[in-house]
PDB file of N, CA and C in Angstrom:
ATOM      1  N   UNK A   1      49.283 124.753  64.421  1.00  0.00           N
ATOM      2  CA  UNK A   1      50.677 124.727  64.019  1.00  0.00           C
ATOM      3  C   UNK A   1      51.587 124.261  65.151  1.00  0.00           C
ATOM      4  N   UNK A   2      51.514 124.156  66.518  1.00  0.00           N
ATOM      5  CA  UNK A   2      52.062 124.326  66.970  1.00  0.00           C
ATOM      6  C   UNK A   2      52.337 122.401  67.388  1.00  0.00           C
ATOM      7  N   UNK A   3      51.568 121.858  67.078  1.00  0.00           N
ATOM      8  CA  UNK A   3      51.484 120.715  67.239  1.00  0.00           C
ATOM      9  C   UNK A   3      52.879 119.963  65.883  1.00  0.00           C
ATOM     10  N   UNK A   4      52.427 120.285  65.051  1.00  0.00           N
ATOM     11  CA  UNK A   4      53.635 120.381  63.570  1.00  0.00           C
ATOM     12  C   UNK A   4      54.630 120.826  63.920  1.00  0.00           C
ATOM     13  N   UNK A   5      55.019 121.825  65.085  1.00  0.00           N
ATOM     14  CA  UNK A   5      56.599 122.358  65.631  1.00  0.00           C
ATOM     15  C   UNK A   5      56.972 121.107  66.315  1.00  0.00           C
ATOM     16  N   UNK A   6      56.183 120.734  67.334  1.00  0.00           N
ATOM     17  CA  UNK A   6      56.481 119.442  68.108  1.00  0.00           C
ATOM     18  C   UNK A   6      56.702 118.706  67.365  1.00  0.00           C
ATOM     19  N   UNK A   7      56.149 118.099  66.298  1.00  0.00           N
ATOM     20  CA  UNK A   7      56.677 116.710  65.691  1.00  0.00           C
ATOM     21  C   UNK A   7      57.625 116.854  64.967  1.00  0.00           C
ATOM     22  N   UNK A   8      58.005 118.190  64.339  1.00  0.00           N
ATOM     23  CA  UNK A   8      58.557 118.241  63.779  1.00  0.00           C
ATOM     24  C   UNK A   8      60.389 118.598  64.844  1.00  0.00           C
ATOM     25  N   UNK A   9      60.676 118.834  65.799  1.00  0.00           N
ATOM     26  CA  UNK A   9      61.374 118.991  66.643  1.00  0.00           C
ATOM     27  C   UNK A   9      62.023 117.269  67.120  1.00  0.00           C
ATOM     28  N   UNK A  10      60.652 116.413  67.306  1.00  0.00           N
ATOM     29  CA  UNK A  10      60.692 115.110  68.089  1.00  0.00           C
ATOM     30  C   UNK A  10      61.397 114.617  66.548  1.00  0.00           C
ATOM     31  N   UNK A  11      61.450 114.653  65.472  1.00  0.00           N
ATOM     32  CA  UNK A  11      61.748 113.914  64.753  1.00  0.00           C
ATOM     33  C   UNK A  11      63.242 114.394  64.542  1.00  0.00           C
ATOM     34  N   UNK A  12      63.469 115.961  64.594  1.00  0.00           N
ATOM     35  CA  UNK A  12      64.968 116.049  64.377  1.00  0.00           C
ATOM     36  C   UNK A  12      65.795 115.631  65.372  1.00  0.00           C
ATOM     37  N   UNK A  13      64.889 115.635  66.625  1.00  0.00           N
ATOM     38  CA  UNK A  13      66.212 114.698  67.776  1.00  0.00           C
ATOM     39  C   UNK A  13      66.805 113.736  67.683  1.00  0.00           C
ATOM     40  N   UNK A  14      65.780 113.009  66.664  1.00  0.00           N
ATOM     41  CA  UNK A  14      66.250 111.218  66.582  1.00  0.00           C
ATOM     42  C   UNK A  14      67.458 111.335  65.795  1.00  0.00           C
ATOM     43  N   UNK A  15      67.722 112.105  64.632  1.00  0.00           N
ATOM     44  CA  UNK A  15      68.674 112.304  64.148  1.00  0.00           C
ATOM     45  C   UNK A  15      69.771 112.978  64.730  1.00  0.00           C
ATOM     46  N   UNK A  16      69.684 113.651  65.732  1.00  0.00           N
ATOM     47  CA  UNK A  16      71.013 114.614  66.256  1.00  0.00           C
ATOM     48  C   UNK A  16      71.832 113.230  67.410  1.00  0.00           C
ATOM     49  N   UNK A  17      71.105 112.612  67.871  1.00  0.00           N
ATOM     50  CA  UNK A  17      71.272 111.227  68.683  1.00  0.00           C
ATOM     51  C   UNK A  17      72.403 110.056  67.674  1.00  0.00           C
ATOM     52  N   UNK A  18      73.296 109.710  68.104  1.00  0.00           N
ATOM     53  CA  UNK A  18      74.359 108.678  67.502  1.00  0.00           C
ATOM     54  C   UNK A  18      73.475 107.658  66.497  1.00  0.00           C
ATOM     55  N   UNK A  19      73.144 107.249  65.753  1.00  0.00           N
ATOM     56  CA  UNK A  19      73.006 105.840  65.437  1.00  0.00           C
ATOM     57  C   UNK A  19      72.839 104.949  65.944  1.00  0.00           C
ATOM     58  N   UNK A  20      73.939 104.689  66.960  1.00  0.00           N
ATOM     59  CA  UNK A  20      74.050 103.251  68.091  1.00  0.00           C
ATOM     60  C   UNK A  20      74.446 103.730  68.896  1.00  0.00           C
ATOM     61  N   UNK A  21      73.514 103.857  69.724  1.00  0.00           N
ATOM     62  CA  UNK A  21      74.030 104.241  71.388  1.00  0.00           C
ATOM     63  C   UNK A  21      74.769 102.827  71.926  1.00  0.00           C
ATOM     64  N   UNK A  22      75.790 103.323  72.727  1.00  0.00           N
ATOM     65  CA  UNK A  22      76.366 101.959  73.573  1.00  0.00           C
ATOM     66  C   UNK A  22      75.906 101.962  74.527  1.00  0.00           C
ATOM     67  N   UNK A  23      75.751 100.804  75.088  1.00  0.00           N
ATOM     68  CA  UNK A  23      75.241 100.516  76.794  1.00  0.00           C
ATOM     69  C   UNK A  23      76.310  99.918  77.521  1.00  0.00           C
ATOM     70  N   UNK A  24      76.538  99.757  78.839  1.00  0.00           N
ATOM     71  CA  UNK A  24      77.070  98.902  79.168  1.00  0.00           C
ATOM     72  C   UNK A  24      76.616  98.446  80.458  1.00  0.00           C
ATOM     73  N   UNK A  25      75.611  97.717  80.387  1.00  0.00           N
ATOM     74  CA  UNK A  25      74.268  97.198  81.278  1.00  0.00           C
ATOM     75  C   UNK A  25      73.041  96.136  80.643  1.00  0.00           C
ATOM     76  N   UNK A  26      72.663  95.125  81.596  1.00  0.00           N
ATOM     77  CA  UNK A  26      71.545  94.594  80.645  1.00  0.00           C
ATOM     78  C   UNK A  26      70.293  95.649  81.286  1.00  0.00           C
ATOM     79  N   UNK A  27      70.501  96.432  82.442  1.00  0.00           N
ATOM     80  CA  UNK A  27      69.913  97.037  83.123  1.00  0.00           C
ATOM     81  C   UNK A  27      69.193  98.783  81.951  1.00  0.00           C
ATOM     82  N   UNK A  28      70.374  98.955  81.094  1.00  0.00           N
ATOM     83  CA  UNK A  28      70.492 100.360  80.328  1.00  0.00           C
ATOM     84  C   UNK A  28      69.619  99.373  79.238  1.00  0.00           C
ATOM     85  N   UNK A  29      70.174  98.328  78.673  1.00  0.00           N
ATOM     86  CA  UNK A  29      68.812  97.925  77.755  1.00  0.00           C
ATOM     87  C   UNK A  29      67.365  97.550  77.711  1.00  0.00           C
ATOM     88  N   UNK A  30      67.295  97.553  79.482  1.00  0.00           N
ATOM     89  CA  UNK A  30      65.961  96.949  79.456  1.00  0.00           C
ATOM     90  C   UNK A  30      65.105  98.463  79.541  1.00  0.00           C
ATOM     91  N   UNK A  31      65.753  99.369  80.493  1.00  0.00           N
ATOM     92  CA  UNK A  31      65.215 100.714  80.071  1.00  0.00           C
ATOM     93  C   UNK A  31      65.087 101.191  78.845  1.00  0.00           C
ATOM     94  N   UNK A  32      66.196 101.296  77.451  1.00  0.00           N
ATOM     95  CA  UNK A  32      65.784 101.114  76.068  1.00  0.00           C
ATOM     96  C   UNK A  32      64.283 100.625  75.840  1.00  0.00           C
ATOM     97  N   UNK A  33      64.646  99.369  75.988  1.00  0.00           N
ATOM     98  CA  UNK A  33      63.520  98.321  75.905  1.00  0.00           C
ATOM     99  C   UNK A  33      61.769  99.017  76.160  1.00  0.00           C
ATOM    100  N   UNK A  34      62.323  99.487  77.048  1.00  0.00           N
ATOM    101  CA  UNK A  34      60.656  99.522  78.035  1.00  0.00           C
ATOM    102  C   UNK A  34      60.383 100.790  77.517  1.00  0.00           C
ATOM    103  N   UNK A  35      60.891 101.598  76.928  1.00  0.00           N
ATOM    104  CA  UNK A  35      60.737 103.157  76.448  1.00  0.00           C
ATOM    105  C   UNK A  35      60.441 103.366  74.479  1.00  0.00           C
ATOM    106  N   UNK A  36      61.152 102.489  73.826  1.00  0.00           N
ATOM    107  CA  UNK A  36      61.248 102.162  72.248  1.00  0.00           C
ATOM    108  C   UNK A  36      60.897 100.687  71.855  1.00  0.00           C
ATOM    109  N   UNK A  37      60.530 100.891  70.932  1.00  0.00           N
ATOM    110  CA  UNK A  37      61.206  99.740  69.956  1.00  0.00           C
ATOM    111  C   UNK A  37      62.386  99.755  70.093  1.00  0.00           C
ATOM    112  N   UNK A  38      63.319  98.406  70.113  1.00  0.00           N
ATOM    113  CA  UNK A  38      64.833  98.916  70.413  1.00  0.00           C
ATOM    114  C   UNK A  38      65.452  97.253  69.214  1.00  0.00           C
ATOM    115  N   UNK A  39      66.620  97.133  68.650  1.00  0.00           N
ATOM    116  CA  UNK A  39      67.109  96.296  68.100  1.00  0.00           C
ATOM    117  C   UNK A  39      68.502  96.630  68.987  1.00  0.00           C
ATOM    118  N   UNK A  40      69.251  95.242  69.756  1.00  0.00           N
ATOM    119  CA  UNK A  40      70.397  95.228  70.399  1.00  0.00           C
ATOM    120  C   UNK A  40      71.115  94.632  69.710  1.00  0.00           C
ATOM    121  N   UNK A  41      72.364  94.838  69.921  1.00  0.00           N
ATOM    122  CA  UNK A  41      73.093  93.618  69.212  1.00  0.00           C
ATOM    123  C   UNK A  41      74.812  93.671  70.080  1.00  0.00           C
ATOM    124  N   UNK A  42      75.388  92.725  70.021  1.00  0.00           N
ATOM    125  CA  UNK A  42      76.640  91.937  71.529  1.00  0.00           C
ATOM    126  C   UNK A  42      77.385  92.181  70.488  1.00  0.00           C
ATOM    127  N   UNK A  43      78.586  92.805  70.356  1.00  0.00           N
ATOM    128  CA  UNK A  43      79.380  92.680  69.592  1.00  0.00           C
ATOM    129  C   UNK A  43      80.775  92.578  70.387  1.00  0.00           C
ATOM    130  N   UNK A  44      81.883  91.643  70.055  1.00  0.00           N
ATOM    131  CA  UNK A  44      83.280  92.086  70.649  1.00  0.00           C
ATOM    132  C   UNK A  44      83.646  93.365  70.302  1.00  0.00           C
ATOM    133  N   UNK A  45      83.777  94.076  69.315  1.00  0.00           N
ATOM    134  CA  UNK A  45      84.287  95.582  69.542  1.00  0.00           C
ATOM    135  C   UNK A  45      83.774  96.119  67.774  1.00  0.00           C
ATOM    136  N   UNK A  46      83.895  97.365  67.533  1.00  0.00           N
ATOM    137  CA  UNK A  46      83.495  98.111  67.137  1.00  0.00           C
ATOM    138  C   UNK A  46      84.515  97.985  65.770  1.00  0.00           C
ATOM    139  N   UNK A  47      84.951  97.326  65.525  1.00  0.00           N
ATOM    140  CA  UNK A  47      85.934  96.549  64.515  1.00  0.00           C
ATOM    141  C   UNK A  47      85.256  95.345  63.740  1.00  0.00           C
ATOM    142  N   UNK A  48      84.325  94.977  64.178  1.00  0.00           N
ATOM    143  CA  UNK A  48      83.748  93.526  63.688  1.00  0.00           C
ATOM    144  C   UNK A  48      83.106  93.771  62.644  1.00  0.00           C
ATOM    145  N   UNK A  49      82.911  93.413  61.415  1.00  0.00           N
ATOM    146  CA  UNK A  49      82.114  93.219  60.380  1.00  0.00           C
ATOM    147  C   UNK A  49      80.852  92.891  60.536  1.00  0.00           C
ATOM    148  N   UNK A  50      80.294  92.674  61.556  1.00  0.00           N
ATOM    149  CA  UNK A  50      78.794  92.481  61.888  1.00  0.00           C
ATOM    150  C   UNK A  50      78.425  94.124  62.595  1.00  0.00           C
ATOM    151  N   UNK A  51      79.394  94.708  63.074  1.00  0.00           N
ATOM    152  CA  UNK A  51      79.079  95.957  63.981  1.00  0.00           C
ATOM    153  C   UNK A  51      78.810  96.833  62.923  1.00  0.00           C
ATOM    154  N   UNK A  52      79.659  97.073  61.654  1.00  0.00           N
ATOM    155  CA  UNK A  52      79.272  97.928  60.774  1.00  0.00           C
ATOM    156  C   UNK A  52      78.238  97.396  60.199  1.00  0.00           C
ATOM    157  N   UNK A  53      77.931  96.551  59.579  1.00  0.00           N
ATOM    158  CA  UNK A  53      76.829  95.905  59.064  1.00  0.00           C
ATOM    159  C   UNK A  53      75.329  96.791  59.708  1.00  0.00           C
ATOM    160  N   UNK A  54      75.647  96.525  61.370  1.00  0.00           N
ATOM    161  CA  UNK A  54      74.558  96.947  62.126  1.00  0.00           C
ATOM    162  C   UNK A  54      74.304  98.577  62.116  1.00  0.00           C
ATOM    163  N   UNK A  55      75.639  99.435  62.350  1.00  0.00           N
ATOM    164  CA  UNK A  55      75.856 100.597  62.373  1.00  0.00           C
ATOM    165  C   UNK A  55      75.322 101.102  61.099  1.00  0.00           C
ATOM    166  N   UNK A  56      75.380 100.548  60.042  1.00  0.00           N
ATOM    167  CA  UNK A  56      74.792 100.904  58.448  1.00  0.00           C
ATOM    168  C   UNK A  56      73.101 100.998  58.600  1.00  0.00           C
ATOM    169  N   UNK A  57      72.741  99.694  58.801  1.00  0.00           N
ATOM    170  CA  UNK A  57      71.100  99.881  59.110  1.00  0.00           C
ATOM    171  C   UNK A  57      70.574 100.785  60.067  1.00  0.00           C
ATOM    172  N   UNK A  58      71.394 100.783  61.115  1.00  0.00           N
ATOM    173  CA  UNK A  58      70.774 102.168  62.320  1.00  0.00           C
ATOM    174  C   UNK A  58      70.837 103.634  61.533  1.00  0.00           C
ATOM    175  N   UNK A  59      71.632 103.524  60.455  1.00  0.00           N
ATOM    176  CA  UNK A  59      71.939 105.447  60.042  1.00  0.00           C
ATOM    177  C   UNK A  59      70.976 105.158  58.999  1.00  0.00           C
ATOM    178  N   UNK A  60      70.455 104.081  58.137  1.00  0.00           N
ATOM    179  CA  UNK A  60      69.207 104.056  57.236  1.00  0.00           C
ATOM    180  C   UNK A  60      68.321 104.062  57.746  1.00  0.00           C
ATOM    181  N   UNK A  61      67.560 103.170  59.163  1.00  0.00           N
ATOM    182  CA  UNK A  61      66.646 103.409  59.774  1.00  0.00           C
ATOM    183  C   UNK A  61      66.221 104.155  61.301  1.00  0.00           C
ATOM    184  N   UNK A  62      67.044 105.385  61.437  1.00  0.00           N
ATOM    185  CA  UNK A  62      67.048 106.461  62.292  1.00  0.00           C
ATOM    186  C   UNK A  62      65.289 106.909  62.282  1.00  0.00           C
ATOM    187  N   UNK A  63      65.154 107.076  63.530  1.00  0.00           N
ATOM    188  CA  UNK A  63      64.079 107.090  63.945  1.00  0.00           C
ATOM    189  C   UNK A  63      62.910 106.527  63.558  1.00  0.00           C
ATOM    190  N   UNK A  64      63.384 105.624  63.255  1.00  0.00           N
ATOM    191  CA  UNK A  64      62.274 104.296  62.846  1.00  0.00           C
ATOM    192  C   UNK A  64      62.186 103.031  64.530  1.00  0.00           C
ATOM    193  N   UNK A  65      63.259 103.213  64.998  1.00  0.00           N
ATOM    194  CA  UNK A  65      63.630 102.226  66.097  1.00  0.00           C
ATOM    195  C   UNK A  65      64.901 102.789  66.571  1.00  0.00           C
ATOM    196  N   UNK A  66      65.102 102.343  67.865  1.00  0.00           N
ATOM    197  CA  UNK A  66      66.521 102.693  68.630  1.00  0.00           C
ATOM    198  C   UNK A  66      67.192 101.422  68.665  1.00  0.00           C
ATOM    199  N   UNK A  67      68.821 101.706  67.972  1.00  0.00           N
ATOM    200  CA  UNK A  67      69.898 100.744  68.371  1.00  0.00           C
ATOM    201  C   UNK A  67      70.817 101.034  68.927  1.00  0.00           C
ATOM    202  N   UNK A  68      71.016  99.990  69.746  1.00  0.00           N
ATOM    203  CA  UNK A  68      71.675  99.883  70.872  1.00  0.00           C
ATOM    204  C   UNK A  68      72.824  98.777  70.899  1.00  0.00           C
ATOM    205  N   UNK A  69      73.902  99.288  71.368  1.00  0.00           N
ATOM    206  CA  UNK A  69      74.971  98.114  71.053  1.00  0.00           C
ATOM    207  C   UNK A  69      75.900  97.853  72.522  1.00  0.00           C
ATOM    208  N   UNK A  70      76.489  96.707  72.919  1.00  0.00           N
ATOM    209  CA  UNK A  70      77.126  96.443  73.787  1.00  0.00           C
ATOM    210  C   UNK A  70      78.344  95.546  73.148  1.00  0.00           C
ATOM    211  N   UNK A  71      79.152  95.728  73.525  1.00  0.00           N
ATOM    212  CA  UNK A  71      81.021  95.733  73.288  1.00  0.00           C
ATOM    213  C   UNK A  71      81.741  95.094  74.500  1.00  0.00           C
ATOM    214  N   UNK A  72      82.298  93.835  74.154  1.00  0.00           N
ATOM    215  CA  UNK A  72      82.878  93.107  74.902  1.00  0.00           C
ATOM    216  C   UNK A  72      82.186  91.300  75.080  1.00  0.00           C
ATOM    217  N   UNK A  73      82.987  90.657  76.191  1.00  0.00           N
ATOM    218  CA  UNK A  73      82.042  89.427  76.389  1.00  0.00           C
ATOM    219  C   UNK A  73      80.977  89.300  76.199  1.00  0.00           C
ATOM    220  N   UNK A  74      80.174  88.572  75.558  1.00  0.00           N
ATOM    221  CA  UNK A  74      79.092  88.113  75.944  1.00  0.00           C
ATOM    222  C   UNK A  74      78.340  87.154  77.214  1.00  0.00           C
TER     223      UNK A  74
END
């Protein structure tokens, strides 16, 4: 059983965790990177019709993969 507490613990974290973590580093994504599956995506700000778009699929596929978003220039 105690193995079933663990997974079952590791799986509610993914959910208590934002949707889209922000970074603001290519340095914070490559750590993402090297730790998950990760989907990034450059957005000018958190207003854009592509950001919700993205923000929608991260809250359907929560702990399936980590997304990660960066805000501003590209």
């Amino acid at each position: 059983f105690r193995y079933e507490e663990i997974a079952l613990l590791d799986d509610v974290a993914k959910f208590l965790r934002p949707a889209v973590l922000e970074v603001q580093s290519a340095e914070e994504i490559e750590r993402l990177k090297a730790a998950n599956t990760t989907a990034v995506g450059f957005f000018q700000s958190q207003d854009e019709k592509e950001y919700r778009t993205f923000k929608s699929v991260a809250n359907l596929m929560r702990g399936e993969l980590v997304f990660a978003a960066q805000f501003g220039e590209r």
